[in-house]
Protein backbone atom coordinates (compact mmCIF):
# COMPACT_ATOMS: atom_id res chain seq x y z
CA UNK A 1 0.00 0.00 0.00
CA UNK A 2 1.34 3.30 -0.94
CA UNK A 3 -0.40 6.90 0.18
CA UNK A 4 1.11 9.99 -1.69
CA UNK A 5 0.11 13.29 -2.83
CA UNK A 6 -0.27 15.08 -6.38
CA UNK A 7 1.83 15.19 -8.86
CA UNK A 8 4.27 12.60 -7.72
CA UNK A 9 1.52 10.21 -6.91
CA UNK A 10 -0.61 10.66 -10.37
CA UNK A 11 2.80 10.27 -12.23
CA UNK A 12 4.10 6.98 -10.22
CA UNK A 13 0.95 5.37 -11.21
CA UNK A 14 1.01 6.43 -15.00
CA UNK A 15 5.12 5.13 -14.67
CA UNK A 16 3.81 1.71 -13.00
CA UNK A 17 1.31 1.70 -15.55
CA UNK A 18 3.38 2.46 -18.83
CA UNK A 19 1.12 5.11 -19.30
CA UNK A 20 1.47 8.77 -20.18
CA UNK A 21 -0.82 9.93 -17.68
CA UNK A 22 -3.43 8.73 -15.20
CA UNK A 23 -5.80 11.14 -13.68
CA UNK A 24 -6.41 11.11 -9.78
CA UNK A 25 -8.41 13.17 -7.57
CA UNK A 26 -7.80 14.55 -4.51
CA UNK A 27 -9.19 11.63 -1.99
CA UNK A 28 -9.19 9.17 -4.90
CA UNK A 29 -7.95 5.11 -4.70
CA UNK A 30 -6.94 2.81 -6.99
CA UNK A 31 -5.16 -0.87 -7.52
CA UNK A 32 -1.96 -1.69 -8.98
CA UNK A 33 -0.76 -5.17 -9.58
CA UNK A 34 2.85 -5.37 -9.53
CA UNK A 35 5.32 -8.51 -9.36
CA UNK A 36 9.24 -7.49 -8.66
CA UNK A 37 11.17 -5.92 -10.05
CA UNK A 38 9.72 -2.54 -10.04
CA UNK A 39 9.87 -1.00 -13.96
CA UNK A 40 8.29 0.59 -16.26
CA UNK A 41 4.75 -0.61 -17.10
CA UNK A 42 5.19 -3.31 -14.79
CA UNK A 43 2.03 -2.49 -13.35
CA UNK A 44 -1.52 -3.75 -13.99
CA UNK A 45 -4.22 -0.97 -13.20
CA UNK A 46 -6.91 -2.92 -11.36
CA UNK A 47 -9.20 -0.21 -10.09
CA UNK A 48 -9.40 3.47 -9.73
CA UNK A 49 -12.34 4.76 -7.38
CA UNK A 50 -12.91 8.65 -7.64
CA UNK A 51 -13.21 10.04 -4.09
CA UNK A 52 -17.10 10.86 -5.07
CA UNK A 53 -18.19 7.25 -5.11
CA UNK A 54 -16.27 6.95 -1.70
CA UNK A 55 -18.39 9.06 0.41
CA UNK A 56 -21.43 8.01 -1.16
CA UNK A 57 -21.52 5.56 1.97
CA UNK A 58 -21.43 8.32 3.97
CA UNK A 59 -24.63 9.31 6.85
């Protein structure tokens, strides 16, 4: 598990993912699948909840 802030969160992601760019909100989560070693598109985007949907739970 990883927790980070913006930009050097959005732009791990986008690295782990071999992509140029990845969108997150403020509040947002997501899933990365990853086997070692870290690289370069290494990583499989699972899931990416925007923070929104999070607090729809919310009383």
């Amino acid at each position: 598990m990883l927790v980070g802030h913006d930009p050097d969160f959005s732009a791990l992601v986008a690295m782990l993912c071999g992509a140029s760019r990845v969108p997150m909100k403020k509040g947002a989560l997501c899933r990365i699948d990853v086997q070692p070693p870290l690289q370069p598109g290494g990583g499989v985007l699972r899931w990416l909840i925007p923070p929104g949907l999070l607090r729809e739970g919310e009383d």
